[in-house]
Protein backbone atom coordinates (compact mmCIF):
# COMPACT_ATOMS: atom_id res chain seq x y z
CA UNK A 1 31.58 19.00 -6.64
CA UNK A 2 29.91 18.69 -3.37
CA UNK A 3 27.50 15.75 -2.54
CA UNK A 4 24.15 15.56 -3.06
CA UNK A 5 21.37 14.39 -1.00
CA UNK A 6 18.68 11.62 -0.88
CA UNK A 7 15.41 11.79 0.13
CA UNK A 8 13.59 8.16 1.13
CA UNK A 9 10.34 9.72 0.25
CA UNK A 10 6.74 7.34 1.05
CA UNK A 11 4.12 8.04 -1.67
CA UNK A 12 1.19 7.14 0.13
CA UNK A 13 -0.73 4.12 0.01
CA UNK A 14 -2.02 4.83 -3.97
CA UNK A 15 -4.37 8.05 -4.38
CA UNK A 16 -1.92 11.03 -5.27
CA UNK A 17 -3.58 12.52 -3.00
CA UNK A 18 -2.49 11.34 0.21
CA UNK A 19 1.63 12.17 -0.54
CA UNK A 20 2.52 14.46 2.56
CA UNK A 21 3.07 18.04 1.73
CA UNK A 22 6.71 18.26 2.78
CA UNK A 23 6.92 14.79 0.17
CA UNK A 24 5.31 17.26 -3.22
CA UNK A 25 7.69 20.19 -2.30
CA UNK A 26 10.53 17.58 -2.50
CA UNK A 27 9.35 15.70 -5.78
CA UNK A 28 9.11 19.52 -7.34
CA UNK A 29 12.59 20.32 -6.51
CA UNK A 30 13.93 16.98 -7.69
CA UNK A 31 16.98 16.11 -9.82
CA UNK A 32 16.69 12.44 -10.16
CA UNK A 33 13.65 10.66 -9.13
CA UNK A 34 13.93 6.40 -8.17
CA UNK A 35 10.75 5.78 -8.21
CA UNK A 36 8.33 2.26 -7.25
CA UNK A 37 6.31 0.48 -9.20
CA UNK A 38 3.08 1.35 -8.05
CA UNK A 39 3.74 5.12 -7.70
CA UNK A 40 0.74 7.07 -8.90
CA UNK A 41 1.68 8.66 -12.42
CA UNK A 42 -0.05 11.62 -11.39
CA UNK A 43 3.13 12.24 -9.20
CA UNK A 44 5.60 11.96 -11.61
CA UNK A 45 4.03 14.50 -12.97
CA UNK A 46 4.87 16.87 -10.53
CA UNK A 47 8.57 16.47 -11.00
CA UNK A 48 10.57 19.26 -12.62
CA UNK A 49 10.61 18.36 -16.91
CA UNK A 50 14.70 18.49 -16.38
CA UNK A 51 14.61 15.58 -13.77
CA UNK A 52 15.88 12.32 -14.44
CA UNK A 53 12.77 9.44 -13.91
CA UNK A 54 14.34 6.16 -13.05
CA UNK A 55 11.83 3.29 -12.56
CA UNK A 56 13.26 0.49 -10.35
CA UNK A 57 10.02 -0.89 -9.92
CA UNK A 58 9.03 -4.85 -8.26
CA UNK A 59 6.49 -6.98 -9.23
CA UNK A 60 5.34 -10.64 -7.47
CA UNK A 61 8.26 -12.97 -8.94
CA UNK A 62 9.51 -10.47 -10.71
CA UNK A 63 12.71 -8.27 -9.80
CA UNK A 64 13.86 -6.49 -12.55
CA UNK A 65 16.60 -3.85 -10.74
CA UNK A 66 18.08 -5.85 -7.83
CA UNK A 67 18.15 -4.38 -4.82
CA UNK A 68 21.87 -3.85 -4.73
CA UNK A 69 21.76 -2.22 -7.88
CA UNK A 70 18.94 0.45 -6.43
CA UNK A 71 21.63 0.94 -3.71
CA UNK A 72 24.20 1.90 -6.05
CA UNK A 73 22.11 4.58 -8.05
CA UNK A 74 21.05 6.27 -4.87
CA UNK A 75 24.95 6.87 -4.04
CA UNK A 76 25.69 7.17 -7.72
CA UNK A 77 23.65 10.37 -7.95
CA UNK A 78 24.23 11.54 -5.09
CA UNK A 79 27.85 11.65 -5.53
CA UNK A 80 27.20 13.75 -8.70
CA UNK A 81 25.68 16.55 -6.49
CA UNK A 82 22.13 15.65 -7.48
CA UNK A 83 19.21 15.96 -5.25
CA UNK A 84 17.31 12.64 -5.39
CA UNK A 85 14.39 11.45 -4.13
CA UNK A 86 13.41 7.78 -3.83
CA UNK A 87 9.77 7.42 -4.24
CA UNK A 88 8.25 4.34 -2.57
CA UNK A 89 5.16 2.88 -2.12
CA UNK A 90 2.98 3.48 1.49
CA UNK A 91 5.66 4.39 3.70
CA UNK A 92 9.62 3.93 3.51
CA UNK A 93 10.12 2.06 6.40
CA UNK A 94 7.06 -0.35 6.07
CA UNK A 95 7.84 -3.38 3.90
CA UNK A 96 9.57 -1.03 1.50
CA UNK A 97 13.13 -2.16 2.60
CA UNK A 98 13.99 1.97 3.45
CA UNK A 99 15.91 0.21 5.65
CA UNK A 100 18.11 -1.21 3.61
CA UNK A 101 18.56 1.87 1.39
CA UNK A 102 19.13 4.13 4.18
CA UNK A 103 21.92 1.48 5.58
CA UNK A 104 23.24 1.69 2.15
CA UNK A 105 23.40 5.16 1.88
CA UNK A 106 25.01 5.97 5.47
CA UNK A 107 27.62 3.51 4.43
CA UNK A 108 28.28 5.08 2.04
CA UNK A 109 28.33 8.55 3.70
CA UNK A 110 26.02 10.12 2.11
CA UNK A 111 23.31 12.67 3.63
CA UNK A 112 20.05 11.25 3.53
CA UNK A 113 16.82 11.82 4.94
CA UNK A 114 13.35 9.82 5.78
CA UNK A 115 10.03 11.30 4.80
CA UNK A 116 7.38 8.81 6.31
CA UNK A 117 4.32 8.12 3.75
CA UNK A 118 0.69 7.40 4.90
CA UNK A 119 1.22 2.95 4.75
CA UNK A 120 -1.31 1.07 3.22
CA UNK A 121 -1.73 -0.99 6.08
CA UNK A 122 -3.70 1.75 7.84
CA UNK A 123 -5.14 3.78 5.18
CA UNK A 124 -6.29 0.84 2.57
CA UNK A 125 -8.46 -0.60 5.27
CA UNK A 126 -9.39 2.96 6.57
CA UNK A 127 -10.93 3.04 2.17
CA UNK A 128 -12.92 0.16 2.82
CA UNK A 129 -14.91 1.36 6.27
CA UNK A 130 -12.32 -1.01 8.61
CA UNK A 131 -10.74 0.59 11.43
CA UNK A 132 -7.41 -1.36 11.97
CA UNK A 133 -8.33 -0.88 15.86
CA UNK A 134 -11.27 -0.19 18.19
CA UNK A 135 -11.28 -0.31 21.89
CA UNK A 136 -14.92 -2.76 21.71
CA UNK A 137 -12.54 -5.24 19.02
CA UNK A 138 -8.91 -4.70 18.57
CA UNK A 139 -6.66 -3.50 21.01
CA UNK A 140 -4.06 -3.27 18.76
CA UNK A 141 -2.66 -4.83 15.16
CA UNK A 142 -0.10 -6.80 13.74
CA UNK A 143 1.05 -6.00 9.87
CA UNK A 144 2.30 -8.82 7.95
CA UNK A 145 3.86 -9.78 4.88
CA UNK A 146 2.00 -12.52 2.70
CA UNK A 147 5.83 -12.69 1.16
CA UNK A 148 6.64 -13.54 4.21
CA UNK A 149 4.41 -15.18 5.99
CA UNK A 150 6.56 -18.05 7.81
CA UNK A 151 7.62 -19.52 10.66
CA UNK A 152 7.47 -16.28 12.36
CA UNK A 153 4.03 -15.37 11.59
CA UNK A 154 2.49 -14.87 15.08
CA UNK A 155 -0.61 -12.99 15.75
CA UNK A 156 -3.24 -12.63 18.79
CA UNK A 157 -7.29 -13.17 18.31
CA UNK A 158 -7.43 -9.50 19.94
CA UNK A 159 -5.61 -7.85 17.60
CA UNK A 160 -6.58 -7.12 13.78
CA UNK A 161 -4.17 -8.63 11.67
CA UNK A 162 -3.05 -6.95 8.35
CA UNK A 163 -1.42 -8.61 5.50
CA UNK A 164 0.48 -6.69 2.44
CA UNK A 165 0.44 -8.66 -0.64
CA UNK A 166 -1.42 -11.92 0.43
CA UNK A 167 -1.87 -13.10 -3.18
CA UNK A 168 0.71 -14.80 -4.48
CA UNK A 169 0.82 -16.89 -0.55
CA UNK A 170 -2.98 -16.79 0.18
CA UNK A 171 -3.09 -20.27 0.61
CA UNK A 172 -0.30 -20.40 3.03
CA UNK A 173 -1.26 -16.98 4.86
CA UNK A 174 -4.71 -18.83 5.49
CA UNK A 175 -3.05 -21.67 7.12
CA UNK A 176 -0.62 -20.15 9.27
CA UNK A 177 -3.49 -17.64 11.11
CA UNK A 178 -5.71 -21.21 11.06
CA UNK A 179 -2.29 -23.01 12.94
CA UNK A 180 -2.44 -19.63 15.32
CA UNK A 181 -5.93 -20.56 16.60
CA UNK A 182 -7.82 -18.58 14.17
CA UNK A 183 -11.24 -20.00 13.77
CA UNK A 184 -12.95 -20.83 10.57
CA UNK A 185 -15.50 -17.76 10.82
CA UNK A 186 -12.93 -15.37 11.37
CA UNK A 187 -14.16 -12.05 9.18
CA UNK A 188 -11.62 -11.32 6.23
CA UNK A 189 -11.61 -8.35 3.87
CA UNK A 190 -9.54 -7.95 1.09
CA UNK A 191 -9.06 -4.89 -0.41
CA UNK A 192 -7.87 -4.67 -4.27
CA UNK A 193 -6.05 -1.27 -5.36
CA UNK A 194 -7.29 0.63 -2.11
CA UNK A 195 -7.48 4.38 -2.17
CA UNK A 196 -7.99 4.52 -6.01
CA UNK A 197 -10.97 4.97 -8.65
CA UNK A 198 -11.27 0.96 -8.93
CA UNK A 199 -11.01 -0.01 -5.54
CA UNK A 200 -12.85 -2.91 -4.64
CA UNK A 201 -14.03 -4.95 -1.05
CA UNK A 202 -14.25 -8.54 -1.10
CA UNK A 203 -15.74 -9.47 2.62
CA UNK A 204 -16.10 -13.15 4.01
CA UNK A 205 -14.10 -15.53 6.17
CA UNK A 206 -10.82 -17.65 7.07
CA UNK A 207 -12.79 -20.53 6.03
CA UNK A 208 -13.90 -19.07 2.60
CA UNK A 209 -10.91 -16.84 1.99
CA UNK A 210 -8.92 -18.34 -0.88
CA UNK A 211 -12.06 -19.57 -2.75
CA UNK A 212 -13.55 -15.88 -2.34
CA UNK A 213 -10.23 -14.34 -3.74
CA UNK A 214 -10.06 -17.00 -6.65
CA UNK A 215 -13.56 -16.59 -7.69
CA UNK A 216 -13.48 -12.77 -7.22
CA UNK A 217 -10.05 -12.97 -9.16
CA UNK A 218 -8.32 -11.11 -6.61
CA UNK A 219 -5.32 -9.63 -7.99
CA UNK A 220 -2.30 -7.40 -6.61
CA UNK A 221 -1.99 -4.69 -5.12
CA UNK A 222 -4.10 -6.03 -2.09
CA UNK A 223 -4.45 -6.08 1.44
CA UNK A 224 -6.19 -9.15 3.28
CA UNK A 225 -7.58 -7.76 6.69
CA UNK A 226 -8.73 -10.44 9.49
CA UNK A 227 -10.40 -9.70 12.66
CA UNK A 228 -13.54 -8.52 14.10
CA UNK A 229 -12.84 -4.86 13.38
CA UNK A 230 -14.11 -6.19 9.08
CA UNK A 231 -17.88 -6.61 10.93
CA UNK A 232 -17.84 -2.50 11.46
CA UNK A 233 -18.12 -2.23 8.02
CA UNK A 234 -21.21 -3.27 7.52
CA UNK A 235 -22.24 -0.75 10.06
CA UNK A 236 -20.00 2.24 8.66
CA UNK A 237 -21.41 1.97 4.38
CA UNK A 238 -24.18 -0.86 5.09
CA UNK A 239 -26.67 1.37 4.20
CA UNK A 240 -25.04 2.12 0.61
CA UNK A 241 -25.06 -1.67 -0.37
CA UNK A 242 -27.31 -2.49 -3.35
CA UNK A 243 -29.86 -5.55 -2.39
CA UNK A 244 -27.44 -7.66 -5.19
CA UNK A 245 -24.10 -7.13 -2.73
CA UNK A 246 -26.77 -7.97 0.55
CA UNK A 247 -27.53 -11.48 -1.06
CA UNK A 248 -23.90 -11.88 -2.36
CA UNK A 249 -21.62 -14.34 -0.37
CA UNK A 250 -19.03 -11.35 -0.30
CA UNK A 251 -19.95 -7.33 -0.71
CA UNK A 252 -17.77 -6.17 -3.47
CA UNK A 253 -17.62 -1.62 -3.14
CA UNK A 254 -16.21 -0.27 -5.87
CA UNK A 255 -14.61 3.14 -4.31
CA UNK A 256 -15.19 6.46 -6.03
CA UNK A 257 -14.15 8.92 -8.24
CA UNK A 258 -15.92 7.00 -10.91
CA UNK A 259 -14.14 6.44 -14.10
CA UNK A 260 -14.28 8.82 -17.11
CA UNK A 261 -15.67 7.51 -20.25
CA UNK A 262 -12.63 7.06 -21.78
CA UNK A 263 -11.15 5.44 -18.68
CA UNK A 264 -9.40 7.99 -17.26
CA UNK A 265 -9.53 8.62 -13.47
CA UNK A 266 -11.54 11.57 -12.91
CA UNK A 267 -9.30 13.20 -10.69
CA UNK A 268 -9.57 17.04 -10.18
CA UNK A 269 -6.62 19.44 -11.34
CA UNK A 270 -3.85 19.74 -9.27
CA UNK A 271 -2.35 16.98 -6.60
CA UNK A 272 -4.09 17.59 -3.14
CA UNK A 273 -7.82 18.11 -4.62
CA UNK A 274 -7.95 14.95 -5.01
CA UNK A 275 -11.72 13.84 -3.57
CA UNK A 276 -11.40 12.22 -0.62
CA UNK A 277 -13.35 8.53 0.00
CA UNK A 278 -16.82 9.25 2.32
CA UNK A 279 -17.29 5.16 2.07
């Protein structure tokens, strides 16, 4: 038996939707299937009934399937002839430790290849109405862990700094960009399960962050935005705010499709129709 191959596939940053199309045509050819946590179930779906759905899925504090051991069923598989793709959040490469797995698998010998994913650290902001740059505000930006946000953590006031999963650290990420020079007025967005029917956009500032987020009741997945490229979104949906988000100390946008009755998302038939977000 010959070996198989693995495919380090990025899901997108949570609307089924935004998978690339060379990333579908692989999940409907697929043998095995590692997939994340917060992989759409929409795209299991579109795996073959025969295929073999492993979840290997992290949580904050919580690390069920060790990293090692996610190693070993990659090359495990792939040994077996399979074809397997390894479904991950955003993008492979971006906080998703592809890295690792790809290190793991070459090691190992075994063919692999990398099928970047649209990250969340471009396209969640993009949901909300907040370009990550803009040549009057950002000439660039910096993406961050909140896991870990450290002694490394260094960002410039003319950049727009993203953070993936602030929650569990917000406190911390807060006073790191505060030790960087960050002042207290500094526009923040958070943005809670971007790209999907209950999106929501939690706007205020350094100063206010981690009472906004505990108030609001903030919870994972998230992305914390901070620079002056947040202030464009009042421009870019302003006019859609009701008078009750104007007066509020943060605007909170829920994102559309709106929610079936039962609860269901209201997505269309068939991955790719999904409707896209007009802010």
């Amino acid at each position: 038996m010959g070996l198989g191959k693995v495919f380090l596939v990025g899901a997108g940053p949570g609307d089924p939707g935004l998978i690339t199309v060379r990333g579908l045509r692989l999940l409907r050819t697929a043998e095995v299937v590692v997939y994340d946590r917060l992989v759409h179930p929409d795209l299991l779906e579109e795996t073959p009934p025969t295929s073999l759905r492993i979840p290997v899925g992290k949580g904050p504090g919580e690390h069920p399937v060790p990293q090692e051991a996610i190693n070993a069923l990659l090359v495990h598989y792939a040994r077996q002839g399979k074809r397997v793709v390894r479904l991950k959040g955003g993008d492979p490469f971006v906080f998703g430790r592809g890295g690792e797995e790809a290190e793991a698998l070459a090691q190992a010998g075994i063919p692999f290849e990398v099928v970047p994913g649209v990250s969340s650290a471009i396209a969640v902001p993009a949901s909300a109405g907040i370009p990550v740059t803009h040549r009057r505000y950002a000439s660039g930006f910096r993406v961050l862990t909140g896991h870990g946000a450290g002694a490394h953590l260094a960002t410039s006031l003319q950049e727009t700094v993203v953070v993936l999963m602030p929650v569990g650290s917000l406190p911390q990420v807060v006073e790191r960009l505060r030790g960087q020079g960050w002042p207290e007025d500094a526009p923040v967005a958070f943005v809670e399960n971007g790209t999907l029917p209950t999106q929501r956009t939690l706007v205020t500032t350094l100063g206010e962050a981690v009472a906004t987020a505990r108030t609001a009741g903030l919870r994972p997945p998230a992305v914390m935005v901070v620079g002056e490229v947040v202030r464009l979104r009042e421009r870019l949906i302003g006019a859609g705010r009701s008078q009750q988000e104007t007066r509020s100390p943060w605007a909170v946008l829920p994102g559309p499709p709106e929610p079936a009755q039962d609860g269901a998302a209201t997505y269309p038939q068939g991955i790719g129709d999904c409707p896209r977000r007009l802010w």
